[in-house]
N, C-alpha and C. Protein backbone atom coordinates (compact mmCIF):
# COMPACT_ATOMS: atom_id res chain seq x y z
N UNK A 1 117.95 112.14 -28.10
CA UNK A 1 116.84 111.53 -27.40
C UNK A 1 115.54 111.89 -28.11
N UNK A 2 114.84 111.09 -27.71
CA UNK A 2 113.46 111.13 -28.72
C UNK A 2 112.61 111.17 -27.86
N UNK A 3 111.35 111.91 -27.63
CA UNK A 3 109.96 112.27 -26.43
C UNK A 3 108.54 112.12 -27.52
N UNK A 4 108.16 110.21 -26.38
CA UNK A 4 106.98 110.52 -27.06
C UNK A 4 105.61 111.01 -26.02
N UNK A 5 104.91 111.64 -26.60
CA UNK A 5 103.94 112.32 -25.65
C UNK A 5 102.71 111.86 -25.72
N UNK A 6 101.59 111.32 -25.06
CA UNK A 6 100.60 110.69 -25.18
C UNK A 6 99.81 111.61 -24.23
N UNK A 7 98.64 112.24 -24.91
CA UNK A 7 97.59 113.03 -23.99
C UNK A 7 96.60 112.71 -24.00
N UNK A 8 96.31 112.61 -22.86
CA UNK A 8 95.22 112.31 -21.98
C UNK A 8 94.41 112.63 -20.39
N UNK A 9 93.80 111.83 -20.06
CA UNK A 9 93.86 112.56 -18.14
C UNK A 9 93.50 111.55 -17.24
N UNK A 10 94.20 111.86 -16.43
CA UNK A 10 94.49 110.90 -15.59
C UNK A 10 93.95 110.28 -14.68
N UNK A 11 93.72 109.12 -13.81
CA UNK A 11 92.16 108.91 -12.91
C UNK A 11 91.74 108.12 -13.65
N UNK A 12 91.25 106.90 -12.92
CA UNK A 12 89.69 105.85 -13.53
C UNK A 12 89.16 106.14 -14.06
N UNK A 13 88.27 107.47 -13.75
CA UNK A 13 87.39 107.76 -14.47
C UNK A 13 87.50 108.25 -15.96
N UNK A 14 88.60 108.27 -16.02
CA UNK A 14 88.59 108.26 -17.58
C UNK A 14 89.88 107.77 -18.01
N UNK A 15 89.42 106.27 -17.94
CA UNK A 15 90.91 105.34 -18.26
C UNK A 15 90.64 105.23 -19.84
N UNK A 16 89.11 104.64 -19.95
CA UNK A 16 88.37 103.88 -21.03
C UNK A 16 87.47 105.35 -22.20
N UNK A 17 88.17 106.61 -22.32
CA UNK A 17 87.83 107.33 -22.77
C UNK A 17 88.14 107.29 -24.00
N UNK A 18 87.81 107.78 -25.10
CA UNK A 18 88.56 108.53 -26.15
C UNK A 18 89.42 109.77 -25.85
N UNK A 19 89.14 110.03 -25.45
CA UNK A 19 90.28 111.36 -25.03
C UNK A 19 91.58 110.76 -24.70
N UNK A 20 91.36 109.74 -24.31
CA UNK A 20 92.62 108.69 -23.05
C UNK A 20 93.43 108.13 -24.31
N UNK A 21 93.70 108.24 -25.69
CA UNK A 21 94.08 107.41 -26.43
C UNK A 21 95.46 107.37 -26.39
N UNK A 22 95.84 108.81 -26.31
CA UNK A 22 97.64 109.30 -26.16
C UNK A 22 97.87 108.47 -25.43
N UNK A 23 97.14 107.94 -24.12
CA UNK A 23 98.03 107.52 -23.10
C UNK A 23 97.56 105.71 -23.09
N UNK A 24 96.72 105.21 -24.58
CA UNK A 24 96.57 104.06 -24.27
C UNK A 24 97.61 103.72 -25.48
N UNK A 25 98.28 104.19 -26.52
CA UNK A 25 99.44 104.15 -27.60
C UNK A 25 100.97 103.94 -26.30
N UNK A 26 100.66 105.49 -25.59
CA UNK A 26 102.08 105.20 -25.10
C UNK A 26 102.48 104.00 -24.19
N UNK A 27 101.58 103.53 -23.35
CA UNK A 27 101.07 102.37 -22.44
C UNK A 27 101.70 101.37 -23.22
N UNK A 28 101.27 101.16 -24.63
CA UNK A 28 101.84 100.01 -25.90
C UNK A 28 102.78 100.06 -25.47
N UNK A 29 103.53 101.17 -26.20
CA UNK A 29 104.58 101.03 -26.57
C UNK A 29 105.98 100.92 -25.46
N UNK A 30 105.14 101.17 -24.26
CA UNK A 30 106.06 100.65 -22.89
C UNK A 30 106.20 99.16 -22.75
N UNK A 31 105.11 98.59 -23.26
CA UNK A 31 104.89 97.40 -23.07
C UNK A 31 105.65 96.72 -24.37
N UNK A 32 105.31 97.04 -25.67
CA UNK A 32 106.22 96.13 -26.57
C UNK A 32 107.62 96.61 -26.70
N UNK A 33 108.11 98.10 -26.20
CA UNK A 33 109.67 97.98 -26.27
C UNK A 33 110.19 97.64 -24.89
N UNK A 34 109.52 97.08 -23.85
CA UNK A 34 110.31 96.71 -22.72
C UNK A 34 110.35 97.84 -21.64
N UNK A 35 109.85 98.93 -21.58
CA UNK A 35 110.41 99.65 -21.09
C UNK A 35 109.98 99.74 -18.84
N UNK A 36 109.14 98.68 -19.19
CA UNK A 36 108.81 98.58 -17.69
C UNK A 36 108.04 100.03 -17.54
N UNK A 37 107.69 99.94 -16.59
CA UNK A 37 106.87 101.04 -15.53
C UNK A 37 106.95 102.09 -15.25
N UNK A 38 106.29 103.16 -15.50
CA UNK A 38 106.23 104.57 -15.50
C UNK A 38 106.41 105.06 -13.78
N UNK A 39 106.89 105.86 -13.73
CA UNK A 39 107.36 106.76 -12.74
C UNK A 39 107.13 108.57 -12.57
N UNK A 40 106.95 109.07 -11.63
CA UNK A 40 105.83 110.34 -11.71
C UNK A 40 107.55 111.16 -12.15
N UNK A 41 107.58 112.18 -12.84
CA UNK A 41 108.64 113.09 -12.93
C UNK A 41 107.89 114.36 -13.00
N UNK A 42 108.06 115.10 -11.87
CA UNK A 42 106.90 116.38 -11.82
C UNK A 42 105.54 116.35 -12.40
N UNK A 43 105.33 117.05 -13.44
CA UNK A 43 103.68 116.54 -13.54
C UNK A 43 103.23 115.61 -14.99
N UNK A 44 104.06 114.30 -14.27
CA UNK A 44 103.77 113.65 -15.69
C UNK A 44 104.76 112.14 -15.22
N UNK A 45 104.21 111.04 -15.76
CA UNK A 45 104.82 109.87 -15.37
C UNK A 45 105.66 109.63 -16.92
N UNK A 46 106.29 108.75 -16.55
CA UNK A 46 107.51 108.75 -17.47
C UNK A 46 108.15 107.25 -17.68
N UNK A 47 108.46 106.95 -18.56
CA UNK A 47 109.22 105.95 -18.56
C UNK A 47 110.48 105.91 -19.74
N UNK A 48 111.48 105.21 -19.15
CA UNK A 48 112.53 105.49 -20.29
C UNK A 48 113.16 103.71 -20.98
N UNK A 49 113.33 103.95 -22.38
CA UNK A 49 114.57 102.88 -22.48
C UNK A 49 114.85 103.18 -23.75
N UNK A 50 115.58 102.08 -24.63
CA UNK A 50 116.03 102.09 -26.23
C UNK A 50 115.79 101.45 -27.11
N UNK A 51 115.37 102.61 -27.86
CA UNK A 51 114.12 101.93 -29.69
C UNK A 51 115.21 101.85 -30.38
N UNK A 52 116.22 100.77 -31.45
CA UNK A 52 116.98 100.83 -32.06
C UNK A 52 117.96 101.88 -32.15
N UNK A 53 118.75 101.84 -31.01
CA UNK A 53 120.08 102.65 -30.69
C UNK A 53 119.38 104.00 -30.04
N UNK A 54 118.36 104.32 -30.05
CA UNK A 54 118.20 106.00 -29.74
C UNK A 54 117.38 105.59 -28.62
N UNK A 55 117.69 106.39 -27.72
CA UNK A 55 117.27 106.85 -26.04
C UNK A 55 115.83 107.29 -26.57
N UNK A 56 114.60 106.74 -26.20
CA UNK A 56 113.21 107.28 -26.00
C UNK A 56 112.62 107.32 -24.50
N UNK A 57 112.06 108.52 -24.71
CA UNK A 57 111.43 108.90 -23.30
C UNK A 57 109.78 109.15 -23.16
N UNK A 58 108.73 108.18 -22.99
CA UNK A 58 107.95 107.84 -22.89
C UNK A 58 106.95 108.40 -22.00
N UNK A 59 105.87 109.94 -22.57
CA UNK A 59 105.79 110.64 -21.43
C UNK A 59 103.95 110.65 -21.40
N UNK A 60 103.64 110.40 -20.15
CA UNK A 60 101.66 110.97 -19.94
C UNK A 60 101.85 112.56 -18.81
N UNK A 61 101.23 113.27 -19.78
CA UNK A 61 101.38 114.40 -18.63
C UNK A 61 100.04 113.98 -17.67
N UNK A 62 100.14 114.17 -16.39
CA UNK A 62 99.30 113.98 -15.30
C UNK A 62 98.68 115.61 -15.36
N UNK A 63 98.53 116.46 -15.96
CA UNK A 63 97.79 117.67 -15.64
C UNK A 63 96.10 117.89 -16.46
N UNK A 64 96.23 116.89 -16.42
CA UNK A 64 94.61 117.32 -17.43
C UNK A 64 95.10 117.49 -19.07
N UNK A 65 94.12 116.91 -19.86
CA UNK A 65 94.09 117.38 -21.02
C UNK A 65 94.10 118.94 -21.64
N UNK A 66 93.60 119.40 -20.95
CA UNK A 66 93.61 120.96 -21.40
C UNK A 66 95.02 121.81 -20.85
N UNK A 67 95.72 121.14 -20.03
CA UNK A 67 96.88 121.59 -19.54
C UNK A 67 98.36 120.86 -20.32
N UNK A 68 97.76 119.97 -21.25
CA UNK A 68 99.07 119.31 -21.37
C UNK A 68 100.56 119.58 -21.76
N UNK A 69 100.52 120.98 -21.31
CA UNK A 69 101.69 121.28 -22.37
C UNK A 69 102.76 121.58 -21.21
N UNK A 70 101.88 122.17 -20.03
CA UNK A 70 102.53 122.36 -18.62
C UNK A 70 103.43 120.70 -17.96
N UNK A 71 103.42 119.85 -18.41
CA UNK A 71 103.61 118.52 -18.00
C UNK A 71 104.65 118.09 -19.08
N UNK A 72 104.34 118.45 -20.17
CA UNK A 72 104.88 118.25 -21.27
C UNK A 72 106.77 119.20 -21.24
N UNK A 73 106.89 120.27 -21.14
CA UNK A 73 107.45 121.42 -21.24
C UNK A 73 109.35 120.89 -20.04
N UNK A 74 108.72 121.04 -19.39
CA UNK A 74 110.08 120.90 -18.46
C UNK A 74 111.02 119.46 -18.33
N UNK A 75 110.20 118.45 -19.29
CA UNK A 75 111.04 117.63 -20.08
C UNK A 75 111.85 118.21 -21.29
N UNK A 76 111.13 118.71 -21.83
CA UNK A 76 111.54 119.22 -23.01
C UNK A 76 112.75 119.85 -22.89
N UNK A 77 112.95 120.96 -21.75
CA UNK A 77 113.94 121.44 -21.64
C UNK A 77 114.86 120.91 -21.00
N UNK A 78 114.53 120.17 -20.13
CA UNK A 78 115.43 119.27 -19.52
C UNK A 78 116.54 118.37 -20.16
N UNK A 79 116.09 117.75 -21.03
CA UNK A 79 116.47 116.74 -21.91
C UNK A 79 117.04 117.50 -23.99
N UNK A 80 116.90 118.89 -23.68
CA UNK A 80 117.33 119.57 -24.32
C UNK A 80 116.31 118.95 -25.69
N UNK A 81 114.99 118.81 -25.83
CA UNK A 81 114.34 118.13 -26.87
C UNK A 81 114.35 119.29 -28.08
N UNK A 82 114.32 118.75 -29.97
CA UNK A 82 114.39 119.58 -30.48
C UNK A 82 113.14 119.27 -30.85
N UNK A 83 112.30 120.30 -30.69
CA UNK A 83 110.34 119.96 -30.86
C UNK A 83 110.30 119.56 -32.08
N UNK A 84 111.24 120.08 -33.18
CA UNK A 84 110.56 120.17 -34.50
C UNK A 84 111.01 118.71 -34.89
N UNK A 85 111.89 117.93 -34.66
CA UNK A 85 112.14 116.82 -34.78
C UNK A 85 112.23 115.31 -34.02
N UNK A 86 112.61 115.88 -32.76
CA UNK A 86 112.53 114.66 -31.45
C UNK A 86 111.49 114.33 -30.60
N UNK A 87 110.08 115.53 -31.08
CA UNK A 87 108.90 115.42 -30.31
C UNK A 87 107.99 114.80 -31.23
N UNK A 88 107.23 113.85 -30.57
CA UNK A 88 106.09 113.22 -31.11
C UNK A 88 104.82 113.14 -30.07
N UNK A 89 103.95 114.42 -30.31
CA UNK A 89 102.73 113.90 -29.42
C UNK A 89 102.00 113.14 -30.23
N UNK A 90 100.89 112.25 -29.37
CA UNK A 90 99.97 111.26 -30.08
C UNK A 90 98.68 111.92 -28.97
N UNK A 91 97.63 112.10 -30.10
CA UNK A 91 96.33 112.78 -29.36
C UNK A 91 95.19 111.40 -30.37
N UNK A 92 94.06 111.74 -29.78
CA UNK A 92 93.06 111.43 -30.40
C UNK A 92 92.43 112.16 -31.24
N UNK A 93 91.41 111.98 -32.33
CA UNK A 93 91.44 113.11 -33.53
C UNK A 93 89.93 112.71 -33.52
N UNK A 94 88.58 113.45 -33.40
CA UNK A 94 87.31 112.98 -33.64
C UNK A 94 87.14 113.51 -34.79
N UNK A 95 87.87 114.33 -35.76
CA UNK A 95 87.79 114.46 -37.13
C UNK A 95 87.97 112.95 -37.67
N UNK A 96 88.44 112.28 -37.71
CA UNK A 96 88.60 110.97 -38.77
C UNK A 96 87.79 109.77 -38.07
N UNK A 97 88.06 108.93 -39.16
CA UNK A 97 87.11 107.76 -38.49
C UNK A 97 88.16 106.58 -37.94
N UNK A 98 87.00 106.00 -36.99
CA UNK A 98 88.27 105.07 -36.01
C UNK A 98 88.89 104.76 -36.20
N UNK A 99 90.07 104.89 -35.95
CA UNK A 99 91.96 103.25 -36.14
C UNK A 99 92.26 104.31 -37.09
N UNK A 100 91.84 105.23 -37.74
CA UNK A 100 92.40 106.25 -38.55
C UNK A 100 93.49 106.61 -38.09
N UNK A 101 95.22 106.88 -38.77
CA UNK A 101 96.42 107.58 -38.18
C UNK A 101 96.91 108.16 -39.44
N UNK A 102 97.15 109.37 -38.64
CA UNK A 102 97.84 110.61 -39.39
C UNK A 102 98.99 111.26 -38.69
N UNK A 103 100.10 111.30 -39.45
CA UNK A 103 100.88 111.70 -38.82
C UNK A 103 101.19 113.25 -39.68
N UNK A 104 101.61 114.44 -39.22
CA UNK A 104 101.62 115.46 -39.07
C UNK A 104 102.63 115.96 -39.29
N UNK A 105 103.52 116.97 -39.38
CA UNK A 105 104.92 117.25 -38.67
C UNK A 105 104.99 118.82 -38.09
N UNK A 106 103.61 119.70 -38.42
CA UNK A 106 103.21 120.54 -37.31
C UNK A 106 101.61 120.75 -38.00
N UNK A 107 100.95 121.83 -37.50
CA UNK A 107 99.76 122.47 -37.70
C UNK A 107 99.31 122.90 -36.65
N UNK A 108 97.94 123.44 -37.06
CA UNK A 108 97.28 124.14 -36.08
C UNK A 108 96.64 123.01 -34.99
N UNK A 109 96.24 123.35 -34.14
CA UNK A 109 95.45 122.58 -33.22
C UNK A 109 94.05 121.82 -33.20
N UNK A 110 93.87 122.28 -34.49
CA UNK A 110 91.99 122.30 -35.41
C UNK A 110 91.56 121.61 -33.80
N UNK A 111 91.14 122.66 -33.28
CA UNK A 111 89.96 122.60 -32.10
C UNK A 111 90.78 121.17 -30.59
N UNK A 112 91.54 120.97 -30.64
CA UNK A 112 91.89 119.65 -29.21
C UNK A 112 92.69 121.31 -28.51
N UNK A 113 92.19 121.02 -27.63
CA UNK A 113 92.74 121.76 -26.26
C UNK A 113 93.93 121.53 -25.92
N UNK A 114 94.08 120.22 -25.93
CA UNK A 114 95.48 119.45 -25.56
C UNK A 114 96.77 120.01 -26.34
N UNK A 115 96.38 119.92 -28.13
CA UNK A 115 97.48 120.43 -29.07
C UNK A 115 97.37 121.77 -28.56
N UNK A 116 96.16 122.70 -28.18
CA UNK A 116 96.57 124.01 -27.95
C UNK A 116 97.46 124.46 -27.17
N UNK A 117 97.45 123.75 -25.59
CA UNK A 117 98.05 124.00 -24.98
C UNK A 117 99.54 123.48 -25.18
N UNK A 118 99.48 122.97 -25.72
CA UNK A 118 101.38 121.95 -26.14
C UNK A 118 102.06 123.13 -27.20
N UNK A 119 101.13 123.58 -27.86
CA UNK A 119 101.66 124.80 -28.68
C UNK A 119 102.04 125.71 -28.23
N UNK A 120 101.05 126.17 -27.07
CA UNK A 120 100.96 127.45 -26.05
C UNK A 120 102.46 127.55 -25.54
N UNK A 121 103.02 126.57 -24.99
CA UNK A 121 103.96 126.56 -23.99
C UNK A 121 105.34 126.24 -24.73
N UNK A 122 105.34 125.48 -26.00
CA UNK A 122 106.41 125.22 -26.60
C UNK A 122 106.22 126.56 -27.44
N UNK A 123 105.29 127.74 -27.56
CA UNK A 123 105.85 128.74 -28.46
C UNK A 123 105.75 128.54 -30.00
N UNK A 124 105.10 127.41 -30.28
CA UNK A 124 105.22 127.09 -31.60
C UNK A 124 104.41 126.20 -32.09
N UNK A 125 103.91 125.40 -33.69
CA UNK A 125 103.45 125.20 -33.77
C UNK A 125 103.91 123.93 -34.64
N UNK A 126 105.25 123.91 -34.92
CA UNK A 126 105.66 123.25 -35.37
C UNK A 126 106.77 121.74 -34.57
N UNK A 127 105.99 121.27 -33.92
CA UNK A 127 106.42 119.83 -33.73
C UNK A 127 105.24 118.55 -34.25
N UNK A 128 106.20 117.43 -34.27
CA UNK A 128 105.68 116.37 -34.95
C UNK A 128 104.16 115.61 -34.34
N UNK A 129 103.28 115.24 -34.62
CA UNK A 129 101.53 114.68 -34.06
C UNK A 129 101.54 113.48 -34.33
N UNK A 130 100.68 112.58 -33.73
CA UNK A 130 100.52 111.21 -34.63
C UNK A 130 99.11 111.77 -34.18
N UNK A 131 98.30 111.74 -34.68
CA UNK A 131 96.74 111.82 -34.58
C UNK A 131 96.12 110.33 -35.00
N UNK A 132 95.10 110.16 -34.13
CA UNK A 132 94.28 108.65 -34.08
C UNK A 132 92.80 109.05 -33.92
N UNK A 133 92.16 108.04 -35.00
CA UNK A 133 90.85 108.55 -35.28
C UNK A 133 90.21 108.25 -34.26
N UNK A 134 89.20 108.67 -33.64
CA UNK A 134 87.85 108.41 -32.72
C UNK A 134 86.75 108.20 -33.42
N UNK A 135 86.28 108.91 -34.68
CA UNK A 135 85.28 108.67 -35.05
C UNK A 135 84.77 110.28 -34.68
N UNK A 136 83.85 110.67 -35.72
CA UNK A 136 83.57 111.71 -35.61
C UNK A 136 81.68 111.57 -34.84
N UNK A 137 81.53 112.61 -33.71
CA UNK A 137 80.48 112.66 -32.40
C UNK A 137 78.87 112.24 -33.51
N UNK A 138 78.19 111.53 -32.86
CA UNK A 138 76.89 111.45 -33.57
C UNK A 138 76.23 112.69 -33.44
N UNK A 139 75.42 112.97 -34.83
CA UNK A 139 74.45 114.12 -33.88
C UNK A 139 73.34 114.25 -32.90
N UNK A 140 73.66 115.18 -32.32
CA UNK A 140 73.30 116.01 -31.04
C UNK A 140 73.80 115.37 -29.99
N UNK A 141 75.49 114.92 -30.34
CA UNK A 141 76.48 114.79 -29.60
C UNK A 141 77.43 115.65 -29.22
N UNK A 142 77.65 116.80 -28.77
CA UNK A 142 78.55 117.91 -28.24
C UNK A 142 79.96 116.88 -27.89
N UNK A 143 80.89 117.53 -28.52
CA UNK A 143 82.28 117.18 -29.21
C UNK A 143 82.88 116.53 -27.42
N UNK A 144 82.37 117.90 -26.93
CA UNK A 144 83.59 117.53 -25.12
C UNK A 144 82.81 116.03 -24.96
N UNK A 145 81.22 115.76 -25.00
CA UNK A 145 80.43 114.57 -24.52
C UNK A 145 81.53 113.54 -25.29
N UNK A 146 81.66 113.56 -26.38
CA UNK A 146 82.22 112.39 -26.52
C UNK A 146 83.40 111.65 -26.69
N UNK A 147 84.27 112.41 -26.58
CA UNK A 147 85.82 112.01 -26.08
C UNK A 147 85.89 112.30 -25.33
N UNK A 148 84.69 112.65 -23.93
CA UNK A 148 85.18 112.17 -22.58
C UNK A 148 84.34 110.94 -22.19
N UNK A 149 83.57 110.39 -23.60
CA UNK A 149 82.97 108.98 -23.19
C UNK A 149 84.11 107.94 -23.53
N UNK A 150 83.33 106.49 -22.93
CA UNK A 150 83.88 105.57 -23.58
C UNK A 150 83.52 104.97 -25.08
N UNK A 151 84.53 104.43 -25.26
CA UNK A 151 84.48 103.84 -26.62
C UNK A 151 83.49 102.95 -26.34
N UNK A 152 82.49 102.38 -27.50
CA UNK A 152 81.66 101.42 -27.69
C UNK A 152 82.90 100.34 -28.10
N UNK A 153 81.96 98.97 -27.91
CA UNK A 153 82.88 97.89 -28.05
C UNK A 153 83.79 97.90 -29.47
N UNK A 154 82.90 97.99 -29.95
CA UNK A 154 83.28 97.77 -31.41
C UNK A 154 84.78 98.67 -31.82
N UNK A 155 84.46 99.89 -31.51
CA UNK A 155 85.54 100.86 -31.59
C UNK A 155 86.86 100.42 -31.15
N UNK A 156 86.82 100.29 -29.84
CA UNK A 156 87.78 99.84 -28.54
C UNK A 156 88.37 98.38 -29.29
N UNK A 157 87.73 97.97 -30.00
CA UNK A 157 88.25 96.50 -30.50
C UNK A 157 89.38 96.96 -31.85
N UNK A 158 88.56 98.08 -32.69
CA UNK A 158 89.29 98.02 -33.66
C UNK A 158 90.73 99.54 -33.37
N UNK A 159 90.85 99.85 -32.25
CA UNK A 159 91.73 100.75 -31.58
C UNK A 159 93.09 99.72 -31.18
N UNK A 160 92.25 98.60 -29.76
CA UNK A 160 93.32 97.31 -29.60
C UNK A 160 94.11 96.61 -30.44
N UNK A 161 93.63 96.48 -32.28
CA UNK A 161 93.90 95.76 -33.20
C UNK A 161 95.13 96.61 -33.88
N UNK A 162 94.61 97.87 -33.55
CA UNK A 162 95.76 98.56 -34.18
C UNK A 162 97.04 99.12 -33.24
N UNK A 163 96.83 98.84 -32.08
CA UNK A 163 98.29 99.06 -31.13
C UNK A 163 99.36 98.70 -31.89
N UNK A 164 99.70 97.44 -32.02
CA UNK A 164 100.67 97.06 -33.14
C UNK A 164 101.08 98.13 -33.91
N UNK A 165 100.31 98.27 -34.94
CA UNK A 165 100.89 98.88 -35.85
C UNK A 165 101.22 100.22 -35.56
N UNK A 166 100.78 100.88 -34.45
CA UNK A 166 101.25 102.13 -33.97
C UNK A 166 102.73 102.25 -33.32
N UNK A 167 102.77 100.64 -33.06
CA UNK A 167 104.15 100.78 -32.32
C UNK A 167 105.17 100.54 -33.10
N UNK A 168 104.87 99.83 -34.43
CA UNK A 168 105.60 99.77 -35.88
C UNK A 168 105.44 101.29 -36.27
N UNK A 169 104.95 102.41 -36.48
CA UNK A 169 105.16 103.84 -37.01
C UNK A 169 105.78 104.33 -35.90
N UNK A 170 105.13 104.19 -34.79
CA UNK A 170 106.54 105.41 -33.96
C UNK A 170 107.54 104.68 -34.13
N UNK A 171 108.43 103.54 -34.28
CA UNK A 171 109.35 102.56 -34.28
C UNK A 171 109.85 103.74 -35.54
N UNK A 172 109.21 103.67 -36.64
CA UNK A 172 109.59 104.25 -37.83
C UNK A 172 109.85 105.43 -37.73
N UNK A 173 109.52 106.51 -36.71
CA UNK A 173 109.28 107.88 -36.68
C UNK A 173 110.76 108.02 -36.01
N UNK A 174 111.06 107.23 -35.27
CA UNK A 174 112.13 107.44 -34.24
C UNK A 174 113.58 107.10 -35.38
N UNK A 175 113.48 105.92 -36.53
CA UNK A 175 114.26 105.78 -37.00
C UNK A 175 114.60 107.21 -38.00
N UNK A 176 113.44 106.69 -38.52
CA UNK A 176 113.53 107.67 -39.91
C UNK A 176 113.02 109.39 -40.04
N UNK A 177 111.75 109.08 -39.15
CA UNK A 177 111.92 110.84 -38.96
C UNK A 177 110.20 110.85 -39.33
N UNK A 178 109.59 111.77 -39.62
CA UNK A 178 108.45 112.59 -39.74
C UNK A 178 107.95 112.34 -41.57
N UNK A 179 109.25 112.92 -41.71
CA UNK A 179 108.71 112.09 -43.45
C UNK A 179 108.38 111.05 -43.76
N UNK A 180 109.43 110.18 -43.08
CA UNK A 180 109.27 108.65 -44.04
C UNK A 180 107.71 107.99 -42.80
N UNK A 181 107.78 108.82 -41.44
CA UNK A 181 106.25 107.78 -40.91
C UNK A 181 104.84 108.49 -41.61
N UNK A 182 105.12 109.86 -42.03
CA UNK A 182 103.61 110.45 -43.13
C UNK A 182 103.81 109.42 -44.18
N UNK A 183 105.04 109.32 -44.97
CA UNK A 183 104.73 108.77 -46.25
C UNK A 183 104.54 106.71 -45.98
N UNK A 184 104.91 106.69 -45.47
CA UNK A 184 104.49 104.83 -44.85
C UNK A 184 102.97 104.88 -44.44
N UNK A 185 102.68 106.04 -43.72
CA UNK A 185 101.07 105.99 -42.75
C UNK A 185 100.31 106.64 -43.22
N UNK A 186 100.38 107.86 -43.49
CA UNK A 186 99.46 108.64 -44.27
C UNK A 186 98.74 108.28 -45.31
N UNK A 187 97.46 107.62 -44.93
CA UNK A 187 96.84 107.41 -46.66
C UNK A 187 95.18 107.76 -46.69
């Protein structure tokens, strides 16, 4: 089985965030593999079905961004996940510039709360990221101000344009693995 993880937080009020990106990728990808409608499974909604033969499990933790690993975690064990290979979180990255994707296969947390805590609780540091650019904060923009704003139009347009192709790399990540979606995406 394969767990993809999309972080974000939960509530209206920050549907249309940058921070919200994990959970506007995984949203896709419910929607272009079929998988119908998320369902709460302790602290985190969920949805399940099948990406070319392999069982994917489609997860938003409901605990806050800074908690995500608590939401994240008791799937993991549940479903016996192997982090270093069957986990894929997708965060937002205000290091790169917008529609930017990088995929990872561990590291440090370079400053998101979210990767910290997903590290915190899995013990490790080594599972797979898809990171998505935001655009890095204007100045005398404080980092929290602006991935808990919304995207300007422009951004949000060229984020929508790239759903697609995000759902073509995890498609790839699930087949082929961590290598072959860095070396296809990574550029």
């Amino acid at each position: 089985m394969k767990l993809v993880a999309g972080l974000g937080n939960p509530g209206p009020t920050y549907q249309g965030n940058r921070h919200n990106l994990g959970w506007w990728v995984v949203d896709r990808l419910a929607y272009d593999w079929g998988f119908g409608s998320f369902g709460t499974d302790g602290r985190a909604l969920v949805s399940r079905g099948e990406v070319d033969g392999a069982e994917v499990l489609l997860l938003k933790p409901t605990t806050y961004m800074n908690l995500s690993g608590a939401g994240i975690l008791p799937l993991v064990v549940r479903e016996c996940i192997d982090v270093t290979t069957d986990l894929l979180v997708v965060v937002d990255d205000a290091a790169l510039p917008v529609g930017r994707m990088r995929f990872r296969a561990r590291g440090r947390a370079g400053g998101h709360n979210g990767l910290a805590s997903v590290a915190s609780v899995l013990g490790t540091v080594r599972y797979p990221r898809l990171r998505i650019g935001v655009g890095v904060p204007p100045e005398g923009c404080r980092l929290k101000e602006w991935v808990l704003s919304d995207m300007a139009a422009e951004d949000e347009d060229r984020i929508l344009t790239l759903l697609p192709a995000l759902t073509g790399a995890v498609g790839l990540w699930i087949r082929e693995g961590i290598g072959a979606a860095m070396n296809e995406y990574n550029r």
